[in-house]
PDB file of N, CA and C in Angstrom:
ATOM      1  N   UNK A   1      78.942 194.680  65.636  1.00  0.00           N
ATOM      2  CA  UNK A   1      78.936 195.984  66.261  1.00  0.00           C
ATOM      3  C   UNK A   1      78.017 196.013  67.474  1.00  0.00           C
ATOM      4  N   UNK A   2      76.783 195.167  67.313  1.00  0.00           N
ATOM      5  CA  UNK A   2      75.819 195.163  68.269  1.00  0.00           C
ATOM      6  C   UNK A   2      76.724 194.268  69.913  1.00  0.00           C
ATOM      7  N   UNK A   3      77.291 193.295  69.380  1.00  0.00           N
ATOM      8  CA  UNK A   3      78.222 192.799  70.465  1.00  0.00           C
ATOM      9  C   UNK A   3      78.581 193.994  70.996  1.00  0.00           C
ATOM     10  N   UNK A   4      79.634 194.537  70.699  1.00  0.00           N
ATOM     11  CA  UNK A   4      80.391 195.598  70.883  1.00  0.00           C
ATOM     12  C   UNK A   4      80.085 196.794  72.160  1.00  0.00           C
ATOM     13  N   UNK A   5      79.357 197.325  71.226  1.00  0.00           N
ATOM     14  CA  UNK A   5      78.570 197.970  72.074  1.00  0.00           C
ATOM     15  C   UNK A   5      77.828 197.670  73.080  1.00  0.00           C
ATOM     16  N   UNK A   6      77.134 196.635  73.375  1.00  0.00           N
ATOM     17  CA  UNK A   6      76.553 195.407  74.742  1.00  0.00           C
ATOM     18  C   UNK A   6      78.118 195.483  75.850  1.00  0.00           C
ATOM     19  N   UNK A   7      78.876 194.831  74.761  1.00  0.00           N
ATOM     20  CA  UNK A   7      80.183 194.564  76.123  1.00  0.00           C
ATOM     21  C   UNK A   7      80.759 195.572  76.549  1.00  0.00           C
ATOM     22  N   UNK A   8      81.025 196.871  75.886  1.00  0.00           N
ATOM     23  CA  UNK A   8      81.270 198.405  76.590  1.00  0.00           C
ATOM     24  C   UNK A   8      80.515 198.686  77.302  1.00  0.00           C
ATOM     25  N   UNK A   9      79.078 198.468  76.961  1.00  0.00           N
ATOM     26  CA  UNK A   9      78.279 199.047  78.267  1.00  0.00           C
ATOM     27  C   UNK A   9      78.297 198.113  79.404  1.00  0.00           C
ATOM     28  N   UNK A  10      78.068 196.969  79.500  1.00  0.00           N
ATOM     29  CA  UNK A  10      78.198 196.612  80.405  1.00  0.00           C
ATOM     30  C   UNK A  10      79.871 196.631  81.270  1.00  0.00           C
ATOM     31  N   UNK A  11      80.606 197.099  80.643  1.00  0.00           N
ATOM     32  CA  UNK A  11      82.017 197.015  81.150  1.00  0.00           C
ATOM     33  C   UNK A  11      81.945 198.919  82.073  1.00  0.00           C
ATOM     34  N   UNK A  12      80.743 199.108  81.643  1.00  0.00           N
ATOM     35  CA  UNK A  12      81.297 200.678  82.508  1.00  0.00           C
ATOM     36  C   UNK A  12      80.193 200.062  83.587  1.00  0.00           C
ATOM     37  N   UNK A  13      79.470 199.292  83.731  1.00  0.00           N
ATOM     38  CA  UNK A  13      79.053 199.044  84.941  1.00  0.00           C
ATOM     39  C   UNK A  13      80.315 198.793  85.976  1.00  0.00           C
ATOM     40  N   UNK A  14      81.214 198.327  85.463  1.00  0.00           N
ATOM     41  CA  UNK A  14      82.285 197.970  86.903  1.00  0.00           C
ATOM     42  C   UNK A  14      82.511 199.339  87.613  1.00  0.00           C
ATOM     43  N   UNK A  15      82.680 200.089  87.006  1.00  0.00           N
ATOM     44  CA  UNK A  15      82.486 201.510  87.379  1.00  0.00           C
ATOM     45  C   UNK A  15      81.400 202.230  88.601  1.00  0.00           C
ATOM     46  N   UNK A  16      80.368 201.662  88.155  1.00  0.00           N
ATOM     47  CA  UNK A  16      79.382 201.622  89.311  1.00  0.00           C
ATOM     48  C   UNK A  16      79.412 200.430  90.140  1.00  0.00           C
ATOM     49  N   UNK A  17      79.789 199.476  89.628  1.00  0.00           N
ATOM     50  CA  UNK A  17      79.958 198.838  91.195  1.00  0.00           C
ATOM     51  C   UNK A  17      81.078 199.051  91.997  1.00  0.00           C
ATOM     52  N   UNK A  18      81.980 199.752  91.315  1.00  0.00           N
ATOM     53  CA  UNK A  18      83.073 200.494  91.883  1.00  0.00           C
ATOM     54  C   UNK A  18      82.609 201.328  93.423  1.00  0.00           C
ATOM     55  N   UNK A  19      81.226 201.894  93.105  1.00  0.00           N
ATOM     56  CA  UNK A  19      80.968 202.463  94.581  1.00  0.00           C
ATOM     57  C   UNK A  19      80.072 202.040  95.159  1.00  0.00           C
ATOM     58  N   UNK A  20      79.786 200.935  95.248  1.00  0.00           N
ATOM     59  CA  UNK A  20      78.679 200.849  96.119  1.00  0.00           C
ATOM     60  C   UNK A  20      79.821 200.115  97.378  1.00  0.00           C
ATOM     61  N   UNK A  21      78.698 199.999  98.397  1.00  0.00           N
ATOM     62  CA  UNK A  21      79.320 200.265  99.864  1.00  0.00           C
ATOM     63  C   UNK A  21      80.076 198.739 100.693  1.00  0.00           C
ATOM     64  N   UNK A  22      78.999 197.696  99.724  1.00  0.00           N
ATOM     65  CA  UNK A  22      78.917 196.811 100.096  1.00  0.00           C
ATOM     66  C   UNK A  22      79.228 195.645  99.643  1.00  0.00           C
ATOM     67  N   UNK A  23      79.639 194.148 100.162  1.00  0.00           N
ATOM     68  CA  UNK A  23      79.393 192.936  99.243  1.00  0.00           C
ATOM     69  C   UNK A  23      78.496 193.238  98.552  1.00  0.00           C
ATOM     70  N   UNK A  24      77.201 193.007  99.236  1.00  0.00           N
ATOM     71  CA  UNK A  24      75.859 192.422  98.079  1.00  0.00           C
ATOM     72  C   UNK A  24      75.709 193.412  96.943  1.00  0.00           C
ATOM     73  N   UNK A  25      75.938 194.475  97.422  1.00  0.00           N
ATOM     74  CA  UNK A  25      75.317 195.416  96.159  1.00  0.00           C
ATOM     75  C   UNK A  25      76.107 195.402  95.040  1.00  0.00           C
ATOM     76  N   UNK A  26      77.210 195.111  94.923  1.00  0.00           N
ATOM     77  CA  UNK A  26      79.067 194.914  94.545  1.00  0.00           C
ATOM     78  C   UNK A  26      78.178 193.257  93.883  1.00  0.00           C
ATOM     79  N   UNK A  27      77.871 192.493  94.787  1.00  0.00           N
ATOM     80  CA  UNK A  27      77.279 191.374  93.782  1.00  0.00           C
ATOM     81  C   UNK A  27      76.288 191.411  93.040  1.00  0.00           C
ATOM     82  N   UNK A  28      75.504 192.217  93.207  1.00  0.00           N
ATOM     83  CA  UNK A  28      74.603 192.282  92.375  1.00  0.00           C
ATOM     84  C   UNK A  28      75.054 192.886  91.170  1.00  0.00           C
ATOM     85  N   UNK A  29      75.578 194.023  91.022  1.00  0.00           N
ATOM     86  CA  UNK A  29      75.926 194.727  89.786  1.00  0.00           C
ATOM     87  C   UNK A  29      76.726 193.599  89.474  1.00  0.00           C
ATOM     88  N   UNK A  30      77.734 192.600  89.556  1.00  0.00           N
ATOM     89  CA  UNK A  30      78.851 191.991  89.306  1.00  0.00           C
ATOM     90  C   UNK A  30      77.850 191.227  88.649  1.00  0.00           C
ATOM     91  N   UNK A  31      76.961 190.437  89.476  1.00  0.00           N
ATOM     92  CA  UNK A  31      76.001 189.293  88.526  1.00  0.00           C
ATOM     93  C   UNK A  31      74.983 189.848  86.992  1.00  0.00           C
ATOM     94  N   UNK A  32      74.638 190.761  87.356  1.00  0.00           N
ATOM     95  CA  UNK A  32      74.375 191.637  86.059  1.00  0.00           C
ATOM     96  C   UNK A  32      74.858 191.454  85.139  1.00  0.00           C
ATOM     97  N   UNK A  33      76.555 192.173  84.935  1.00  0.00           N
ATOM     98  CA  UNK A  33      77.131 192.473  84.048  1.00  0.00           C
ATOM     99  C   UNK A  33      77.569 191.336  83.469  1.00  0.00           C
ATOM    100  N   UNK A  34      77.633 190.221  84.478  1.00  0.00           N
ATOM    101  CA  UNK A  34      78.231 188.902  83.887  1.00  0.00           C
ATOM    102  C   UNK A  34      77.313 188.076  82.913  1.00  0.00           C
ATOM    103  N   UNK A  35      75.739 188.405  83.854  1.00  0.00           N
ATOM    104  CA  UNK A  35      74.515 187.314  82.669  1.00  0.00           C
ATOM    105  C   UNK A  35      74.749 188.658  81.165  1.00  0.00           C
ATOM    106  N   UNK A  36      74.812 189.684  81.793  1.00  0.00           N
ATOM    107  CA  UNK A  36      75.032 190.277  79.952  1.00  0.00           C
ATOM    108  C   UNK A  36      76.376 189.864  79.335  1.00  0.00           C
ATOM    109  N   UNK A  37      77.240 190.007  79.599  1.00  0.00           N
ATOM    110  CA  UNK A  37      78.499 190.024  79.111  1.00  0.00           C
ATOM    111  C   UNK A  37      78.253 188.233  78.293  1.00  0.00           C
ATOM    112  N   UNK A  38      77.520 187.445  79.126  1.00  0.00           N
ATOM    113  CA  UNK A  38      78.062 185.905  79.005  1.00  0.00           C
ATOM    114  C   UNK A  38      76.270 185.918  77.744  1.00  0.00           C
ATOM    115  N   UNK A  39      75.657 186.407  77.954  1.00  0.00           N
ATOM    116  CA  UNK A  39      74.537 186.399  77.111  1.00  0.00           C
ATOM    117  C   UNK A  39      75.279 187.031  75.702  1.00  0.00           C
ATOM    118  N   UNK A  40      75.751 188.208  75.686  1.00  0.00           N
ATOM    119  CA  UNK A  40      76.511 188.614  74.422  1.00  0.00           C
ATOM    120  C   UNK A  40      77.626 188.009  73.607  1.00  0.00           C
ATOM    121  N   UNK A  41      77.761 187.071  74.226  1.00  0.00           N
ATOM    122  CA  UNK A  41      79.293 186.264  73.821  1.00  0.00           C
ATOM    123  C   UNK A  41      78.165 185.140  73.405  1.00  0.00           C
ATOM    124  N   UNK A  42      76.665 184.414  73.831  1.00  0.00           N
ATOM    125  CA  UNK A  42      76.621 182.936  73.159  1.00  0.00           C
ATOM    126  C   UNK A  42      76.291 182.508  74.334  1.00  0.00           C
ATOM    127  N   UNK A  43      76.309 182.874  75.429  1.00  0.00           N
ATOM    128  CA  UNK A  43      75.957 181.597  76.541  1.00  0.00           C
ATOM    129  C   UNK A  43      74.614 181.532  77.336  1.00  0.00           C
ATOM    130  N   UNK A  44      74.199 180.950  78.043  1.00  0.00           N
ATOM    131  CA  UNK A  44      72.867 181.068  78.806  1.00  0.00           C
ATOM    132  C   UNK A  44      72.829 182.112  79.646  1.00  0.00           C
ATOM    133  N   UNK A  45      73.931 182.951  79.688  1.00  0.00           N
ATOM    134  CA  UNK A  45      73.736 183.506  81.446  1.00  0.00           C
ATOM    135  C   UNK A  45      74.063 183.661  82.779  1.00  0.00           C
ATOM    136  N   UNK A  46      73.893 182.184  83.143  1.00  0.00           N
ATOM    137  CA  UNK A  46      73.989 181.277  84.270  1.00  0.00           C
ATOM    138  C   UNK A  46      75.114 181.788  84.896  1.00  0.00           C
ATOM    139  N   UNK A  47      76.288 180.708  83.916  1.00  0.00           N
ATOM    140  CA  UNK A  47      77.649 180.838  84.162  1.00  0.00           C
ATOM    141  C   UNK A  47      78.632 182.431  84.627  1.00  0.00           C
ATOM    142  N   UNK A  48      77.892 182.981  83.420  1.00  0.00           N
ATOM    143  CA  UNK A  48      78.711 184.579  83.785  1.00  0.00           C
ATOM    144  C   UNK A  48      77.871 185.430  85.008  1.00  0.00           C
ATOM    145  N   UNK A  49      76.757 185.396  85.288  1.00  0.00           N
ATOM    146  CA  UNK A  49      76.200 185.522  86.323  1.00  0.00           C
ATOM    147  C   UNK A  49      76.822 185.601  87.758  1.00  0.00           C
ATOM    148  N   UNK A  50      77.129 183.932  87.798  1.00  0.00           N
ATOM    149  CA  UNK A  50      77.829 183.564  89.209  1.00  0.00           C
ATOM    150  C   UNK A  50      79.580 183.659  89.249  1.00  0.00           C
ATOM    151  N   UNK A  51      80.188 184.031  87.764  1.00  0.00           N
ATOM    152  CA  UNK A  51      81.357 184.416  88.082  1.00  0.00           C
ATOM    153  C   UNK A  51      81.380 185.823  88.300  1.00  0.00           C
ATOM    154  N   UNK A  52      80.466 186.834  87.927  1.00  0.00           N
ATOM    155  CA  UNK A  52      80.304 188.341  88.198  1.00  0.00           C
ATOM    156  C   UNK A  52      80.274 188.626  89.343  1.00  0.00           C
ATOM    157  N   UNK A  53      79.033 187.829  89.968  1.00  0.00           N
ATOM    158  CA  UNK A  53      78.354 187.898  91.445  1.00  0.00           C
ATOM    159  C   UNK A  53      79.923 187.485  92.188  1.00  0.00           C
ATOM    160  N   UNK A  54      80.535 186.480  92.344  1.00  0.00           N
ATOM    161  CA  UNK A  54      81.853 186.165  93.163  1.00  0.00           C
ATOM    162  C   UNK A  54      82.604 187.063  92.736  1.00  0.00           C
ATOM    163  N   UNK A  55      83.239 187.688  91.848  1.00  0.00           N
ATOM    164  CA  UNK A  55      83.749 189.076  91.357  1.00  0.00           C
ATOM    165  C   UNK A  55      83.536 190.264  92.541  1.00  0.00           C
ATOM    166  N   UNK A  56      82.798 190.474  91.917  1.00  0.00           N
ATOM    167  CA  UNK A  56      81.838 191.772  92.846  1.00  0.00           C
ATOM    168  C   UNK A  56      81.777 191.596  94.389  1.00  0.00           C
ATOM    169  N   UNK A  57      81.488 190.456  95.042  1.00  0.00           N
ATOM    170  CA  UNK A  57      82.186 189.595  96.209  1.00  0.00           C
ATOM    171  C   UNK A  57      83.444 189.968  96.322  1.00  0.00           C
ATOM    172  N   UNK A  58      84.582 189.757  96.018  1.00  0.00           N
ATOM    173  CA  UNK A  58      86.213 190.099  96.552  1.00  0.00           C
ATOM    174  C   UNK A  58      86.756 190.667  96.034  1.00  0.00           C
ATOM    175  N   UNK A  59      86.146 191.555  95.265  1.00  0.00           N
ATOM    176  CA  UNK A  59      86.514 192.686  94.530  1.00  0.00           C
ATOM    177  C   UNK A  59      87.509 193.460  95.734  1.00  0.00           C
ATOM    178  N   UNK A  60      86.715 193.829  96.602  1.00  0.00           N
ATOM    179  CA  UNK A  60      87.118 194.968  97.456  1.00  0.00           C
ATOM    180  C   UNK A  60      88.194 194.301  98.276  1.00  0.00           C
ATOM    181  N   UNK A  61      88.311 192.918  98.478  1.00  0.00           N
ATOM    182  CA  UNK A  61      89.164 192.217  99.237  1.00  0.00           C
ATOM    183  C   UNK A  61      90.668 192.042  97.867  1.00  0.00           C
ATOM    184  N   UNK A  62      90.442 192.243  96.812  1.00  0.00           N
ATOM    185  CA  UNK A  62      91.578 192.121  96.142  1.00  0.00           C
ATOM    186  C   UNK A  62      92.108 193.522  95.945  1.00  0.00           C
ATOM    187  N   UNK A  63      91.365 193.887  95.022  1.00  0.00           N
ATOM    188  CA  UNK A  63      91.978 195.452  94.994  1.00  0.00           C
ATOM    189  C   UNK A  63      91.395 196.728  95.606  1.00  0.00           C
ATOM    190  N   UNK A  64      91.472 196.690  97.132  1.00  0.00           N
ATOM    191  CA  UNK A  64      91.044 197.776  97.785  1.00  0.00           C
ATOM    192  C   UNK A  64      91.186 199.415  96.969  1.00  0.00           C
ATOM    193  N   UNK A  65      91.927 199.297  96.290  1.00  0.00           N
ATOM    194  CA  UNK A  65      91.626 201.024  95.709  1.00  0.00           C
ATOM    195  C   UNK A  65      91.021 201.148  94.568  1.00  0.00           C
ATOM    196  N   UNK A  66      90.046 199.599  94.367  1.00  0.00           N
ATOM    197  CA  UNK A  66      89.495 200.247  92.897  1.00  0.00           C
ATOM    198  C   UNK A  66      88.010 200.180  93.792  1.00  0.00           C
ATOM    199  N   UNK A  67      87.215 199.434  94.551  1.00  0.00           N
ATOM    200  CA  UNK A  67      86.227 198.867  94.793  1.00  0.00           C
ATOM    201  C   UNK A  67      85.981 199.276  96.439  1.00  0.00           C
ATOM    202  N   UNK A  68      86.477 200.276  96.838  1.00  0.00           N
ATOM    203  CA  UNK A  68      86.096 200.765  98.155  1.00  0.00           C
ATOM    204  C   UNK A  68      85.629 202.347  98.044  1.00  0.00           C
TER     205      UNK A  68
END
């Protein structure tokens, strides 16, 4: 349950990185949610980190109407 609840919250962060203005800030929340998400599943961090952060990066370049 404790999983659970970790990966919902961090899943409404996309939500807020939903508005911010920019790449970086868009990466930062992205790298966040990923060292939690990848910390709650078993892993170091690291990994979900830098796939969040590149996320949050072309977010706005893939789906312009969720991330602009």
């Amino acid at each position: 349950m404790r999983k659970f609840a970790l990966v919902a919250a961090v899943l409404s962060l996309g939500g807020v990185a939903a508005c911010e203005s920019s790449d970086l800030p868009r990466a930062g929340v992205g790298a966040g949610a990923g060292y939690l998400i990848d910390r709650a599943a078993g892993g170091d961090g690291v990994t979900g980190a830098a796939i969040g952060a590149a996320g949050g990066v072309v977010c706005d370049d893939v789906t312009p109407g969720l991330c602009n």
